[in-house]
C-alpha atoms as a PDB file:
ATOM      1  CA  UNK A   1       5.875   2.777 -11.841  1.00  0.00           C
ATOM      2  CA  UNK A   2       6.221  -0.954 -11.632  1.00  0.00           C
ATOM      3  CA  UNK A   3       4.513  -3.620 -13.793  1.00  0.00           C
ATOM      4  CA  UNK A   4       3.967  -7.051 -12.547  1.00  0.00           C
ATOM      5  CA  UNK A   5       3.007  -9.989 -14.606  1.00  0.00           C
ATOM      6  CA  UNK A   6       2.229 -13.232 -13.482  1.00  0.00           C
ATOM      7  CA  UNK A   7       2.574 -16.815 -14.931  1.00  0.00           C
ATOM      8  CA  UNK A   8       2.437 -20.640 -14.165  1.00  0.00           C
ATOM      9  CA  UNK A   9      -1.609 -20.967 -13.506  1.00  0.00           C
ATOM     10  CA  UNK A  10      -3.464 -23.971 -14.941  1.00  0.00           C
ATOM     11  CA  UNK A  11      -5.511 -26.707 -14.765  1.00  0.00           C
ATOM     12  CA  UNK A  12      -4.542 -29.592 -12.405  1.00  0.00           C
ATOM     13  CA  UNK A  13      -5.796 -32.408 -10.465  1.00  0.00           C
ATOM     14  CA  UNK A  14      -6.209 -32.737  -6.802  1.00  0.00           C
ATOM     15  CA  UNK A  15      -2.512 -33.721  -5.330  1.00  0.00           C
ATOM     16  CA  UNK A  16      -0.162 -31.883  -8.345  1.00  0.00           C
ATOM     17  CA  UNK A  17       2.148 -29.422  -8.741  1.00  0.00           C
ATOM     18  CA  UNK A  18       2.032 -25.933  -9.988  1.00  0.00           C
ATOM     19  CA  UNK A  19       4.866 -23.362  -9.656  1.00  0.00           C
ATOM     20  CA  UNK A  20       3.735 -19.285 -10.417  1.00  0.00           C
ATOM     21  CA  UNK A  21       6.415 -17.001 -11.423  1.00  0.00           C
ATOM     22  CA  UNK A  22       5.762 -12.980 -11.044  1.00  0.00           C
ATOM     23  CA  UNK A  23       8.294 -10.750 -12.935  1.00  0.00           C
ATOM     24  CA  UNK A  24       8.806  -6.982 -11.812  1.00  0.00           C
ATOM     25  CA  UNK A  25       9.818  -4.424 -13.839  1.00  0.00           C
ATOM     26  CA  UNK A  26      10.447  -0.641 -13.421  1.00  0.00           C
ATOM     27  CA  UNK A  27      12.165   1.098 -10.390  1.00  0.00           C
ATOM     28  CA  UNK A  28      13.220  -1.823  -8.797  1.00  0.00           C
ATOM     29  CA  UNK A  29      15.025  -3.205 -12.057  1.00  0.00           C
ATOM     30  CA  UNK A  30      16.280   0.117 -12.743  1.00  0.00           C
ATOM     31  CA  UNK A  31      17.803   0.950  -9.508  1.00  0.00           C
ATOM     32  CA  UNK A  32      18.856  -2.548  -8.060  1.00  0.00           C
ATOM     33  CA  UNK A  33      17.100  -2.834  -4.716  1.00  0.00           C
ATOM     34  CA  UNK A  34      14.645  -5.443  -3.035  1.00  0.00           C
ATOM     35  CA  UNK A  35      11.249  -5.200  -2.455  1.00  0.00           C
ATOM     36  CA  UNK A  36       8.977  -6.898  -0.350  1.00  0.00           C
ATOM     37  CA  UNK A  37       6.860  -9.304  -1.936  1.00  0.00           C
ATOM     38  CA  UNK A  38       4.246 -11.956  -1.780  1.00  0.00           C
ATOM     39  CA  UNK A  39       0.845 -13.778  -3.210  1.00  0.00           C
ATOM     40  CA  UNK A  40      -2.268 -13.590  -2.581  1.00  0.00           C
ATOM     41  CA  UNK A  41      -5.085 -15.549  -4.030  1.00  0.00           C
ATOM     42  CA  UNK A  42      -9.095 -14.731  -4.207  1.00  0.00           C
ATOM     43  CA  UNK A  43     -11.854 -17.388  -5.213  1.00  0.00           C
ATOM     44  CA  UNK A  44     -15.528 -16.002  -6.684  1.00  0.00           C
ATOM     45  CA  UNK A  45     -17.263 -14.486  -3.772  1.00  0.00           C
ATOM     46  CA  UNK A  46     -14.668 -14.510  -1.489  1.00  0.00           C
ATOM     47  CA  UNK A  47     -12.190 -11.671  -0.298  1.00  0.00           C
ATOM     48  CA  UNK A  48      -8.305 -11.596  -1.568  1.00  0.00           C
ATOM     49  CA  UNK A  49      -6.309 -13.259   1.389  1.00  0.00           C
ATOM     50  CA  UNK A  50      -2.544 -13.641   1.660  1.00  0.00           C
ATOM     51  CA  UNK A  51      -0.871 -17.014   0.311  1.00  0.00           C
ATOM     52  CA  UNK A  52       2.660 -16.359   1.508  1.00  0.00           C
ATOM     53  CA  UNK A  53       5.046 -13.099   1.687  1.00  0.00           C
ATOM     54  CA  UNK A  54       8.579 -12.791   1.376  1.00  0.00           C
ATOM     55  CA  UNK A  55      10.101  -9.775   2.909  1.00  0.00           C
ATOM     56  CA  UNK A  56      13.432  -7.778   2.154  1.00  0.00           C
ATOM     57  CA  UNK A  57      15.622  -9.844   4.376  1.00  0.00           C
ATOM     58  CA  UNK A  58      14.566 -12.903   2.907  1.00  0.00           C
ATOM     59  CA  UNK A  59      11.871 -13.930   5.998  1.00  0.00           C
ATOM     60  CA  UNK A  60       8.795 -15.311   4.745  1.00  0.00           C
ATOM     61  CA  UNK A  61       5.263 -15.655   5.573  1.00  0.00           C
ATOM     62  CA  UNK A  62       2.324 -18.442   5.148  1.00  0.00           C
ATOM     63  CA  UNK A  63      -1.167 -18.564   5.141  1.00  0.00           C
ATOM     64  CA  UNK A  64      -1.997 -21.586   8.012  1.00  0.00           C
ATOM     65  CA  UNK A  65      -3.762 -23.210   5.263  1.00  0.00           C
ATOM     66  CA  UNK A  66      -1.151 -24.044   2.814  1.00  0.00           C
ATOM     67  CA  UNK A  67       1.824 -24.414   5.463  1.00  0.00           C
ATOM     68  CA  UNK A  68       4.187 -27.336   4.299  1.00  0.00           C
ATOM     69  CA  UNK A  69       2.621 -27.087   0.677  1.00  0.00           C
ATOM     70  CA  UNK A  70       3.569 -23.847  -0.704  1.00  0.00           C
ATOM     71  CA  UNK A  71       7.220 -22.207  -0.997  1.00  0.00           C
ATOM     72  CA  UNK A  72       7.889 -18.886  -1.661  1.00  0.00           C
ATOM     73  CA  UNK A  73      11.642 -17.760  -3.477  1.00  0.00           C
ATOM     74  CA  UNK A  74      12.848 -14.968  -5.423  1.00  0.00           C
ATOM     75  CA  UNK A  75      15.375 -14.407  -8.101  1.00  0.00           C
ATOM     76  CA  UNK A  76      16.700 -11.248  -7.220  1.00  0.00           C
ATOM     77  CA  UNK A  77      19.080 -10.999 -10.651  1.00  0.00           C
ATOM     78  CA  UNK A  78      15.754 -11.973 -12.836  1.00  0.00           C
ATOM     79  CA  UNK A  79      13.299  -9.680 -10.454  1.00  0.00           C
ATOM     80  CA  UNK A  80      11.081 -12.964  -9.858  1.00  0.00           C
ATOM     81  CA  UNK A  81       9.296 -14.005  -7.189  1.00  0.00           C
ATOM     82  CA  UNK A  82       7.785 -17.763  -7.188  1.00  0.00           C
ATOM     83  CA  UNK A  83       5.247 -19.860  -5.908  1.00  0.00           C
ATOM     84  CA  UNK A  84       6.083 -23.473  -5.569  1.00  0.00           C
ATOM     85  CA  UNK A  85       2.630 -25.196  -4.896  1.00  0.00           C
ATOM     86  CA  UNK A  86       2.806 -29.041  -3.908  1.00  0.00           C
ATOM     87  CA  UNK A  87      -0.040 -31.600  -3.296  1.00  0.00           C
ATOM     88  CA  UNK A  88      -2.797 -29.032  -4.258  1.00  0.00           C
ATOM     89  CA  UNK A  89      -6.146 -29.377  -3.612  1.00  0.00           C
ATOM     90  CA  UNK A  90      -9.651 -28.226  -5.108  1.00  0.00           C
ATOM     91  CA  UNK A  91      -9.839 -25.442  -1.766  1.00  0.00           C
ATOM     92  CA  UNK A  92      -6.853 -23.875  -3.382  1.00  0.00           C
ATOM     93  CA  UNK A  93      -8.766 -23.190  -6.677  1.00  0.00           C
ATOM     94  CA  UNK A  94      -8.450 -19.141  -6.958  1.00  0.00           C
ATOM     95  CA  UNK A  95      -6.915 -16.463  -9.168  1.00  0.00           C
ATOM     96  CA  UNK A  96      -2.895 -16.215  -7.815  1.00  0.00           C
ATOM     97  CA  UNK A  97      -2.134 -12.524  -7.781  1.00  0.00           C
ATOM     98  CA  UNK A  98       1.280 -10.949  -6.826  1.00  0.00           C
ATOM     99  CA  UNK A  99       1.847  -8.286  -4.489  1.00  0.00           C
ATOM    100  CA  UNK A 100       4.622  -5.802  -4.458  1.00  0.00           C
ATOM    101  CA  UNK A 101       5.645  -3.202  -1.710  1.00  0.00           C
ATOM    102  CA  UNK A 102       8.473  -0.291  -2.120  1.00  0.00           C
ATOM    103  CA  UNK A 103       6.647   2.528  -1.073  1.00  0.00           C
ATOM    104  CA  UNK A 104       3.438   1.884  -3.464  1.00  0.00           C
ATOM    105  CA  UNK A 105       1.404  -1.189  -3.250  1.00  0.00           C
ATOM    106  CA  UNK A 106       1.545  -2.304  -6.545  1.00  0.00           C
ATOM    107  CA  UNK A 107      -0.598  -5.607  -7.831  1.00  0.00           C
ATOM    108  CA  UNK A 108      -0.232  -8.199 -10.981  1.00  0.00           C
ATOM    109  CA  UNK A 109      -3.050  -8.842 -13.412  1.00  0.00           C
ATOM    110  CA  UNK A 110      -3.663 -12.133 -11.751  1.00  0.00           C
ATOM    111  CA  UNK A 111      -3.499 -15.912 -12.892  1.00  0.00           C
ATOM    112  CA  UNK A 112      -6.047 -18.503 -12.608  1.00  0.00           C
ATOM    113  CA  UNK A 113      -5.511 -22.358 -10.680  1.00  0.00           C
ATOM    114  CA  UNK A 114      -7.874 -24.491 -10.979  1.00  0.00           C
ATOM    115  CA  UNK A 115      -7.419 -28.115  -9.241  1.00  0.00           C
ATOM    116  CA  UNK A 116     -10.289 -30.582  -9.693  1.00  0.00           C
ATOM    117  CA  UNK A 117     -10.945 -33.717  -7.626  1.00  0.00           C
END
């Protein structure tokens, strides 16, 4: 079983910085391989839509809508994936949630931005 757990939301103004960090533990600590990983993000009464994915060879994904804001990385020796989030605005106000995929689909608690004009 793998545990996610995700960190780095806040409170911001329109045109900051946030960066989320998601750590994995469980198989893929104990047995050393990569999974593919990414973020998605849902706002009240809306569905959960991809952010950005980063896949097992390192190729990465964006939503259109945050293209040349967002970054996507990984630690592979700390099991971390982040979120580098540049020049935010209020649209991007949602709860950040990490997604991991080895097999299972296996999802993070979630963690709240906020960006105010």
């Amino acid at each position: 079983q793998v545990q996610l757990v995700e960190s780095g939301g806040g409170l911001v103004q329109a045109g900051e910085s946030l960066r989320l960090s998601c750590v994995a533990s469980g198989a893929s600590g104990s047995i050393f391989s990569i999974p593919s990983m990414g973020w998605y993000r849902q706002a009240p009464g809306k569905q959960r839509d991809l952010v950005a994915h980063i896949y097992r060879d390192g190729t990465t994904t964006y939503a259109d809508s945050v293209k040349g804001r967002f970054t996507i990385s990984r630690d592979n020796g700390k099991n971390t994936v982040y979120l580098q989030m540049n020049s935010l605005k209020p649209e991007d106000t949602a709860v950040y949630y990490c997604r991991y995929v080895s097999g299972r689909i296996y999802w993070g608690q979630g963690t709240q931005v906020t960006v105010s004009s």
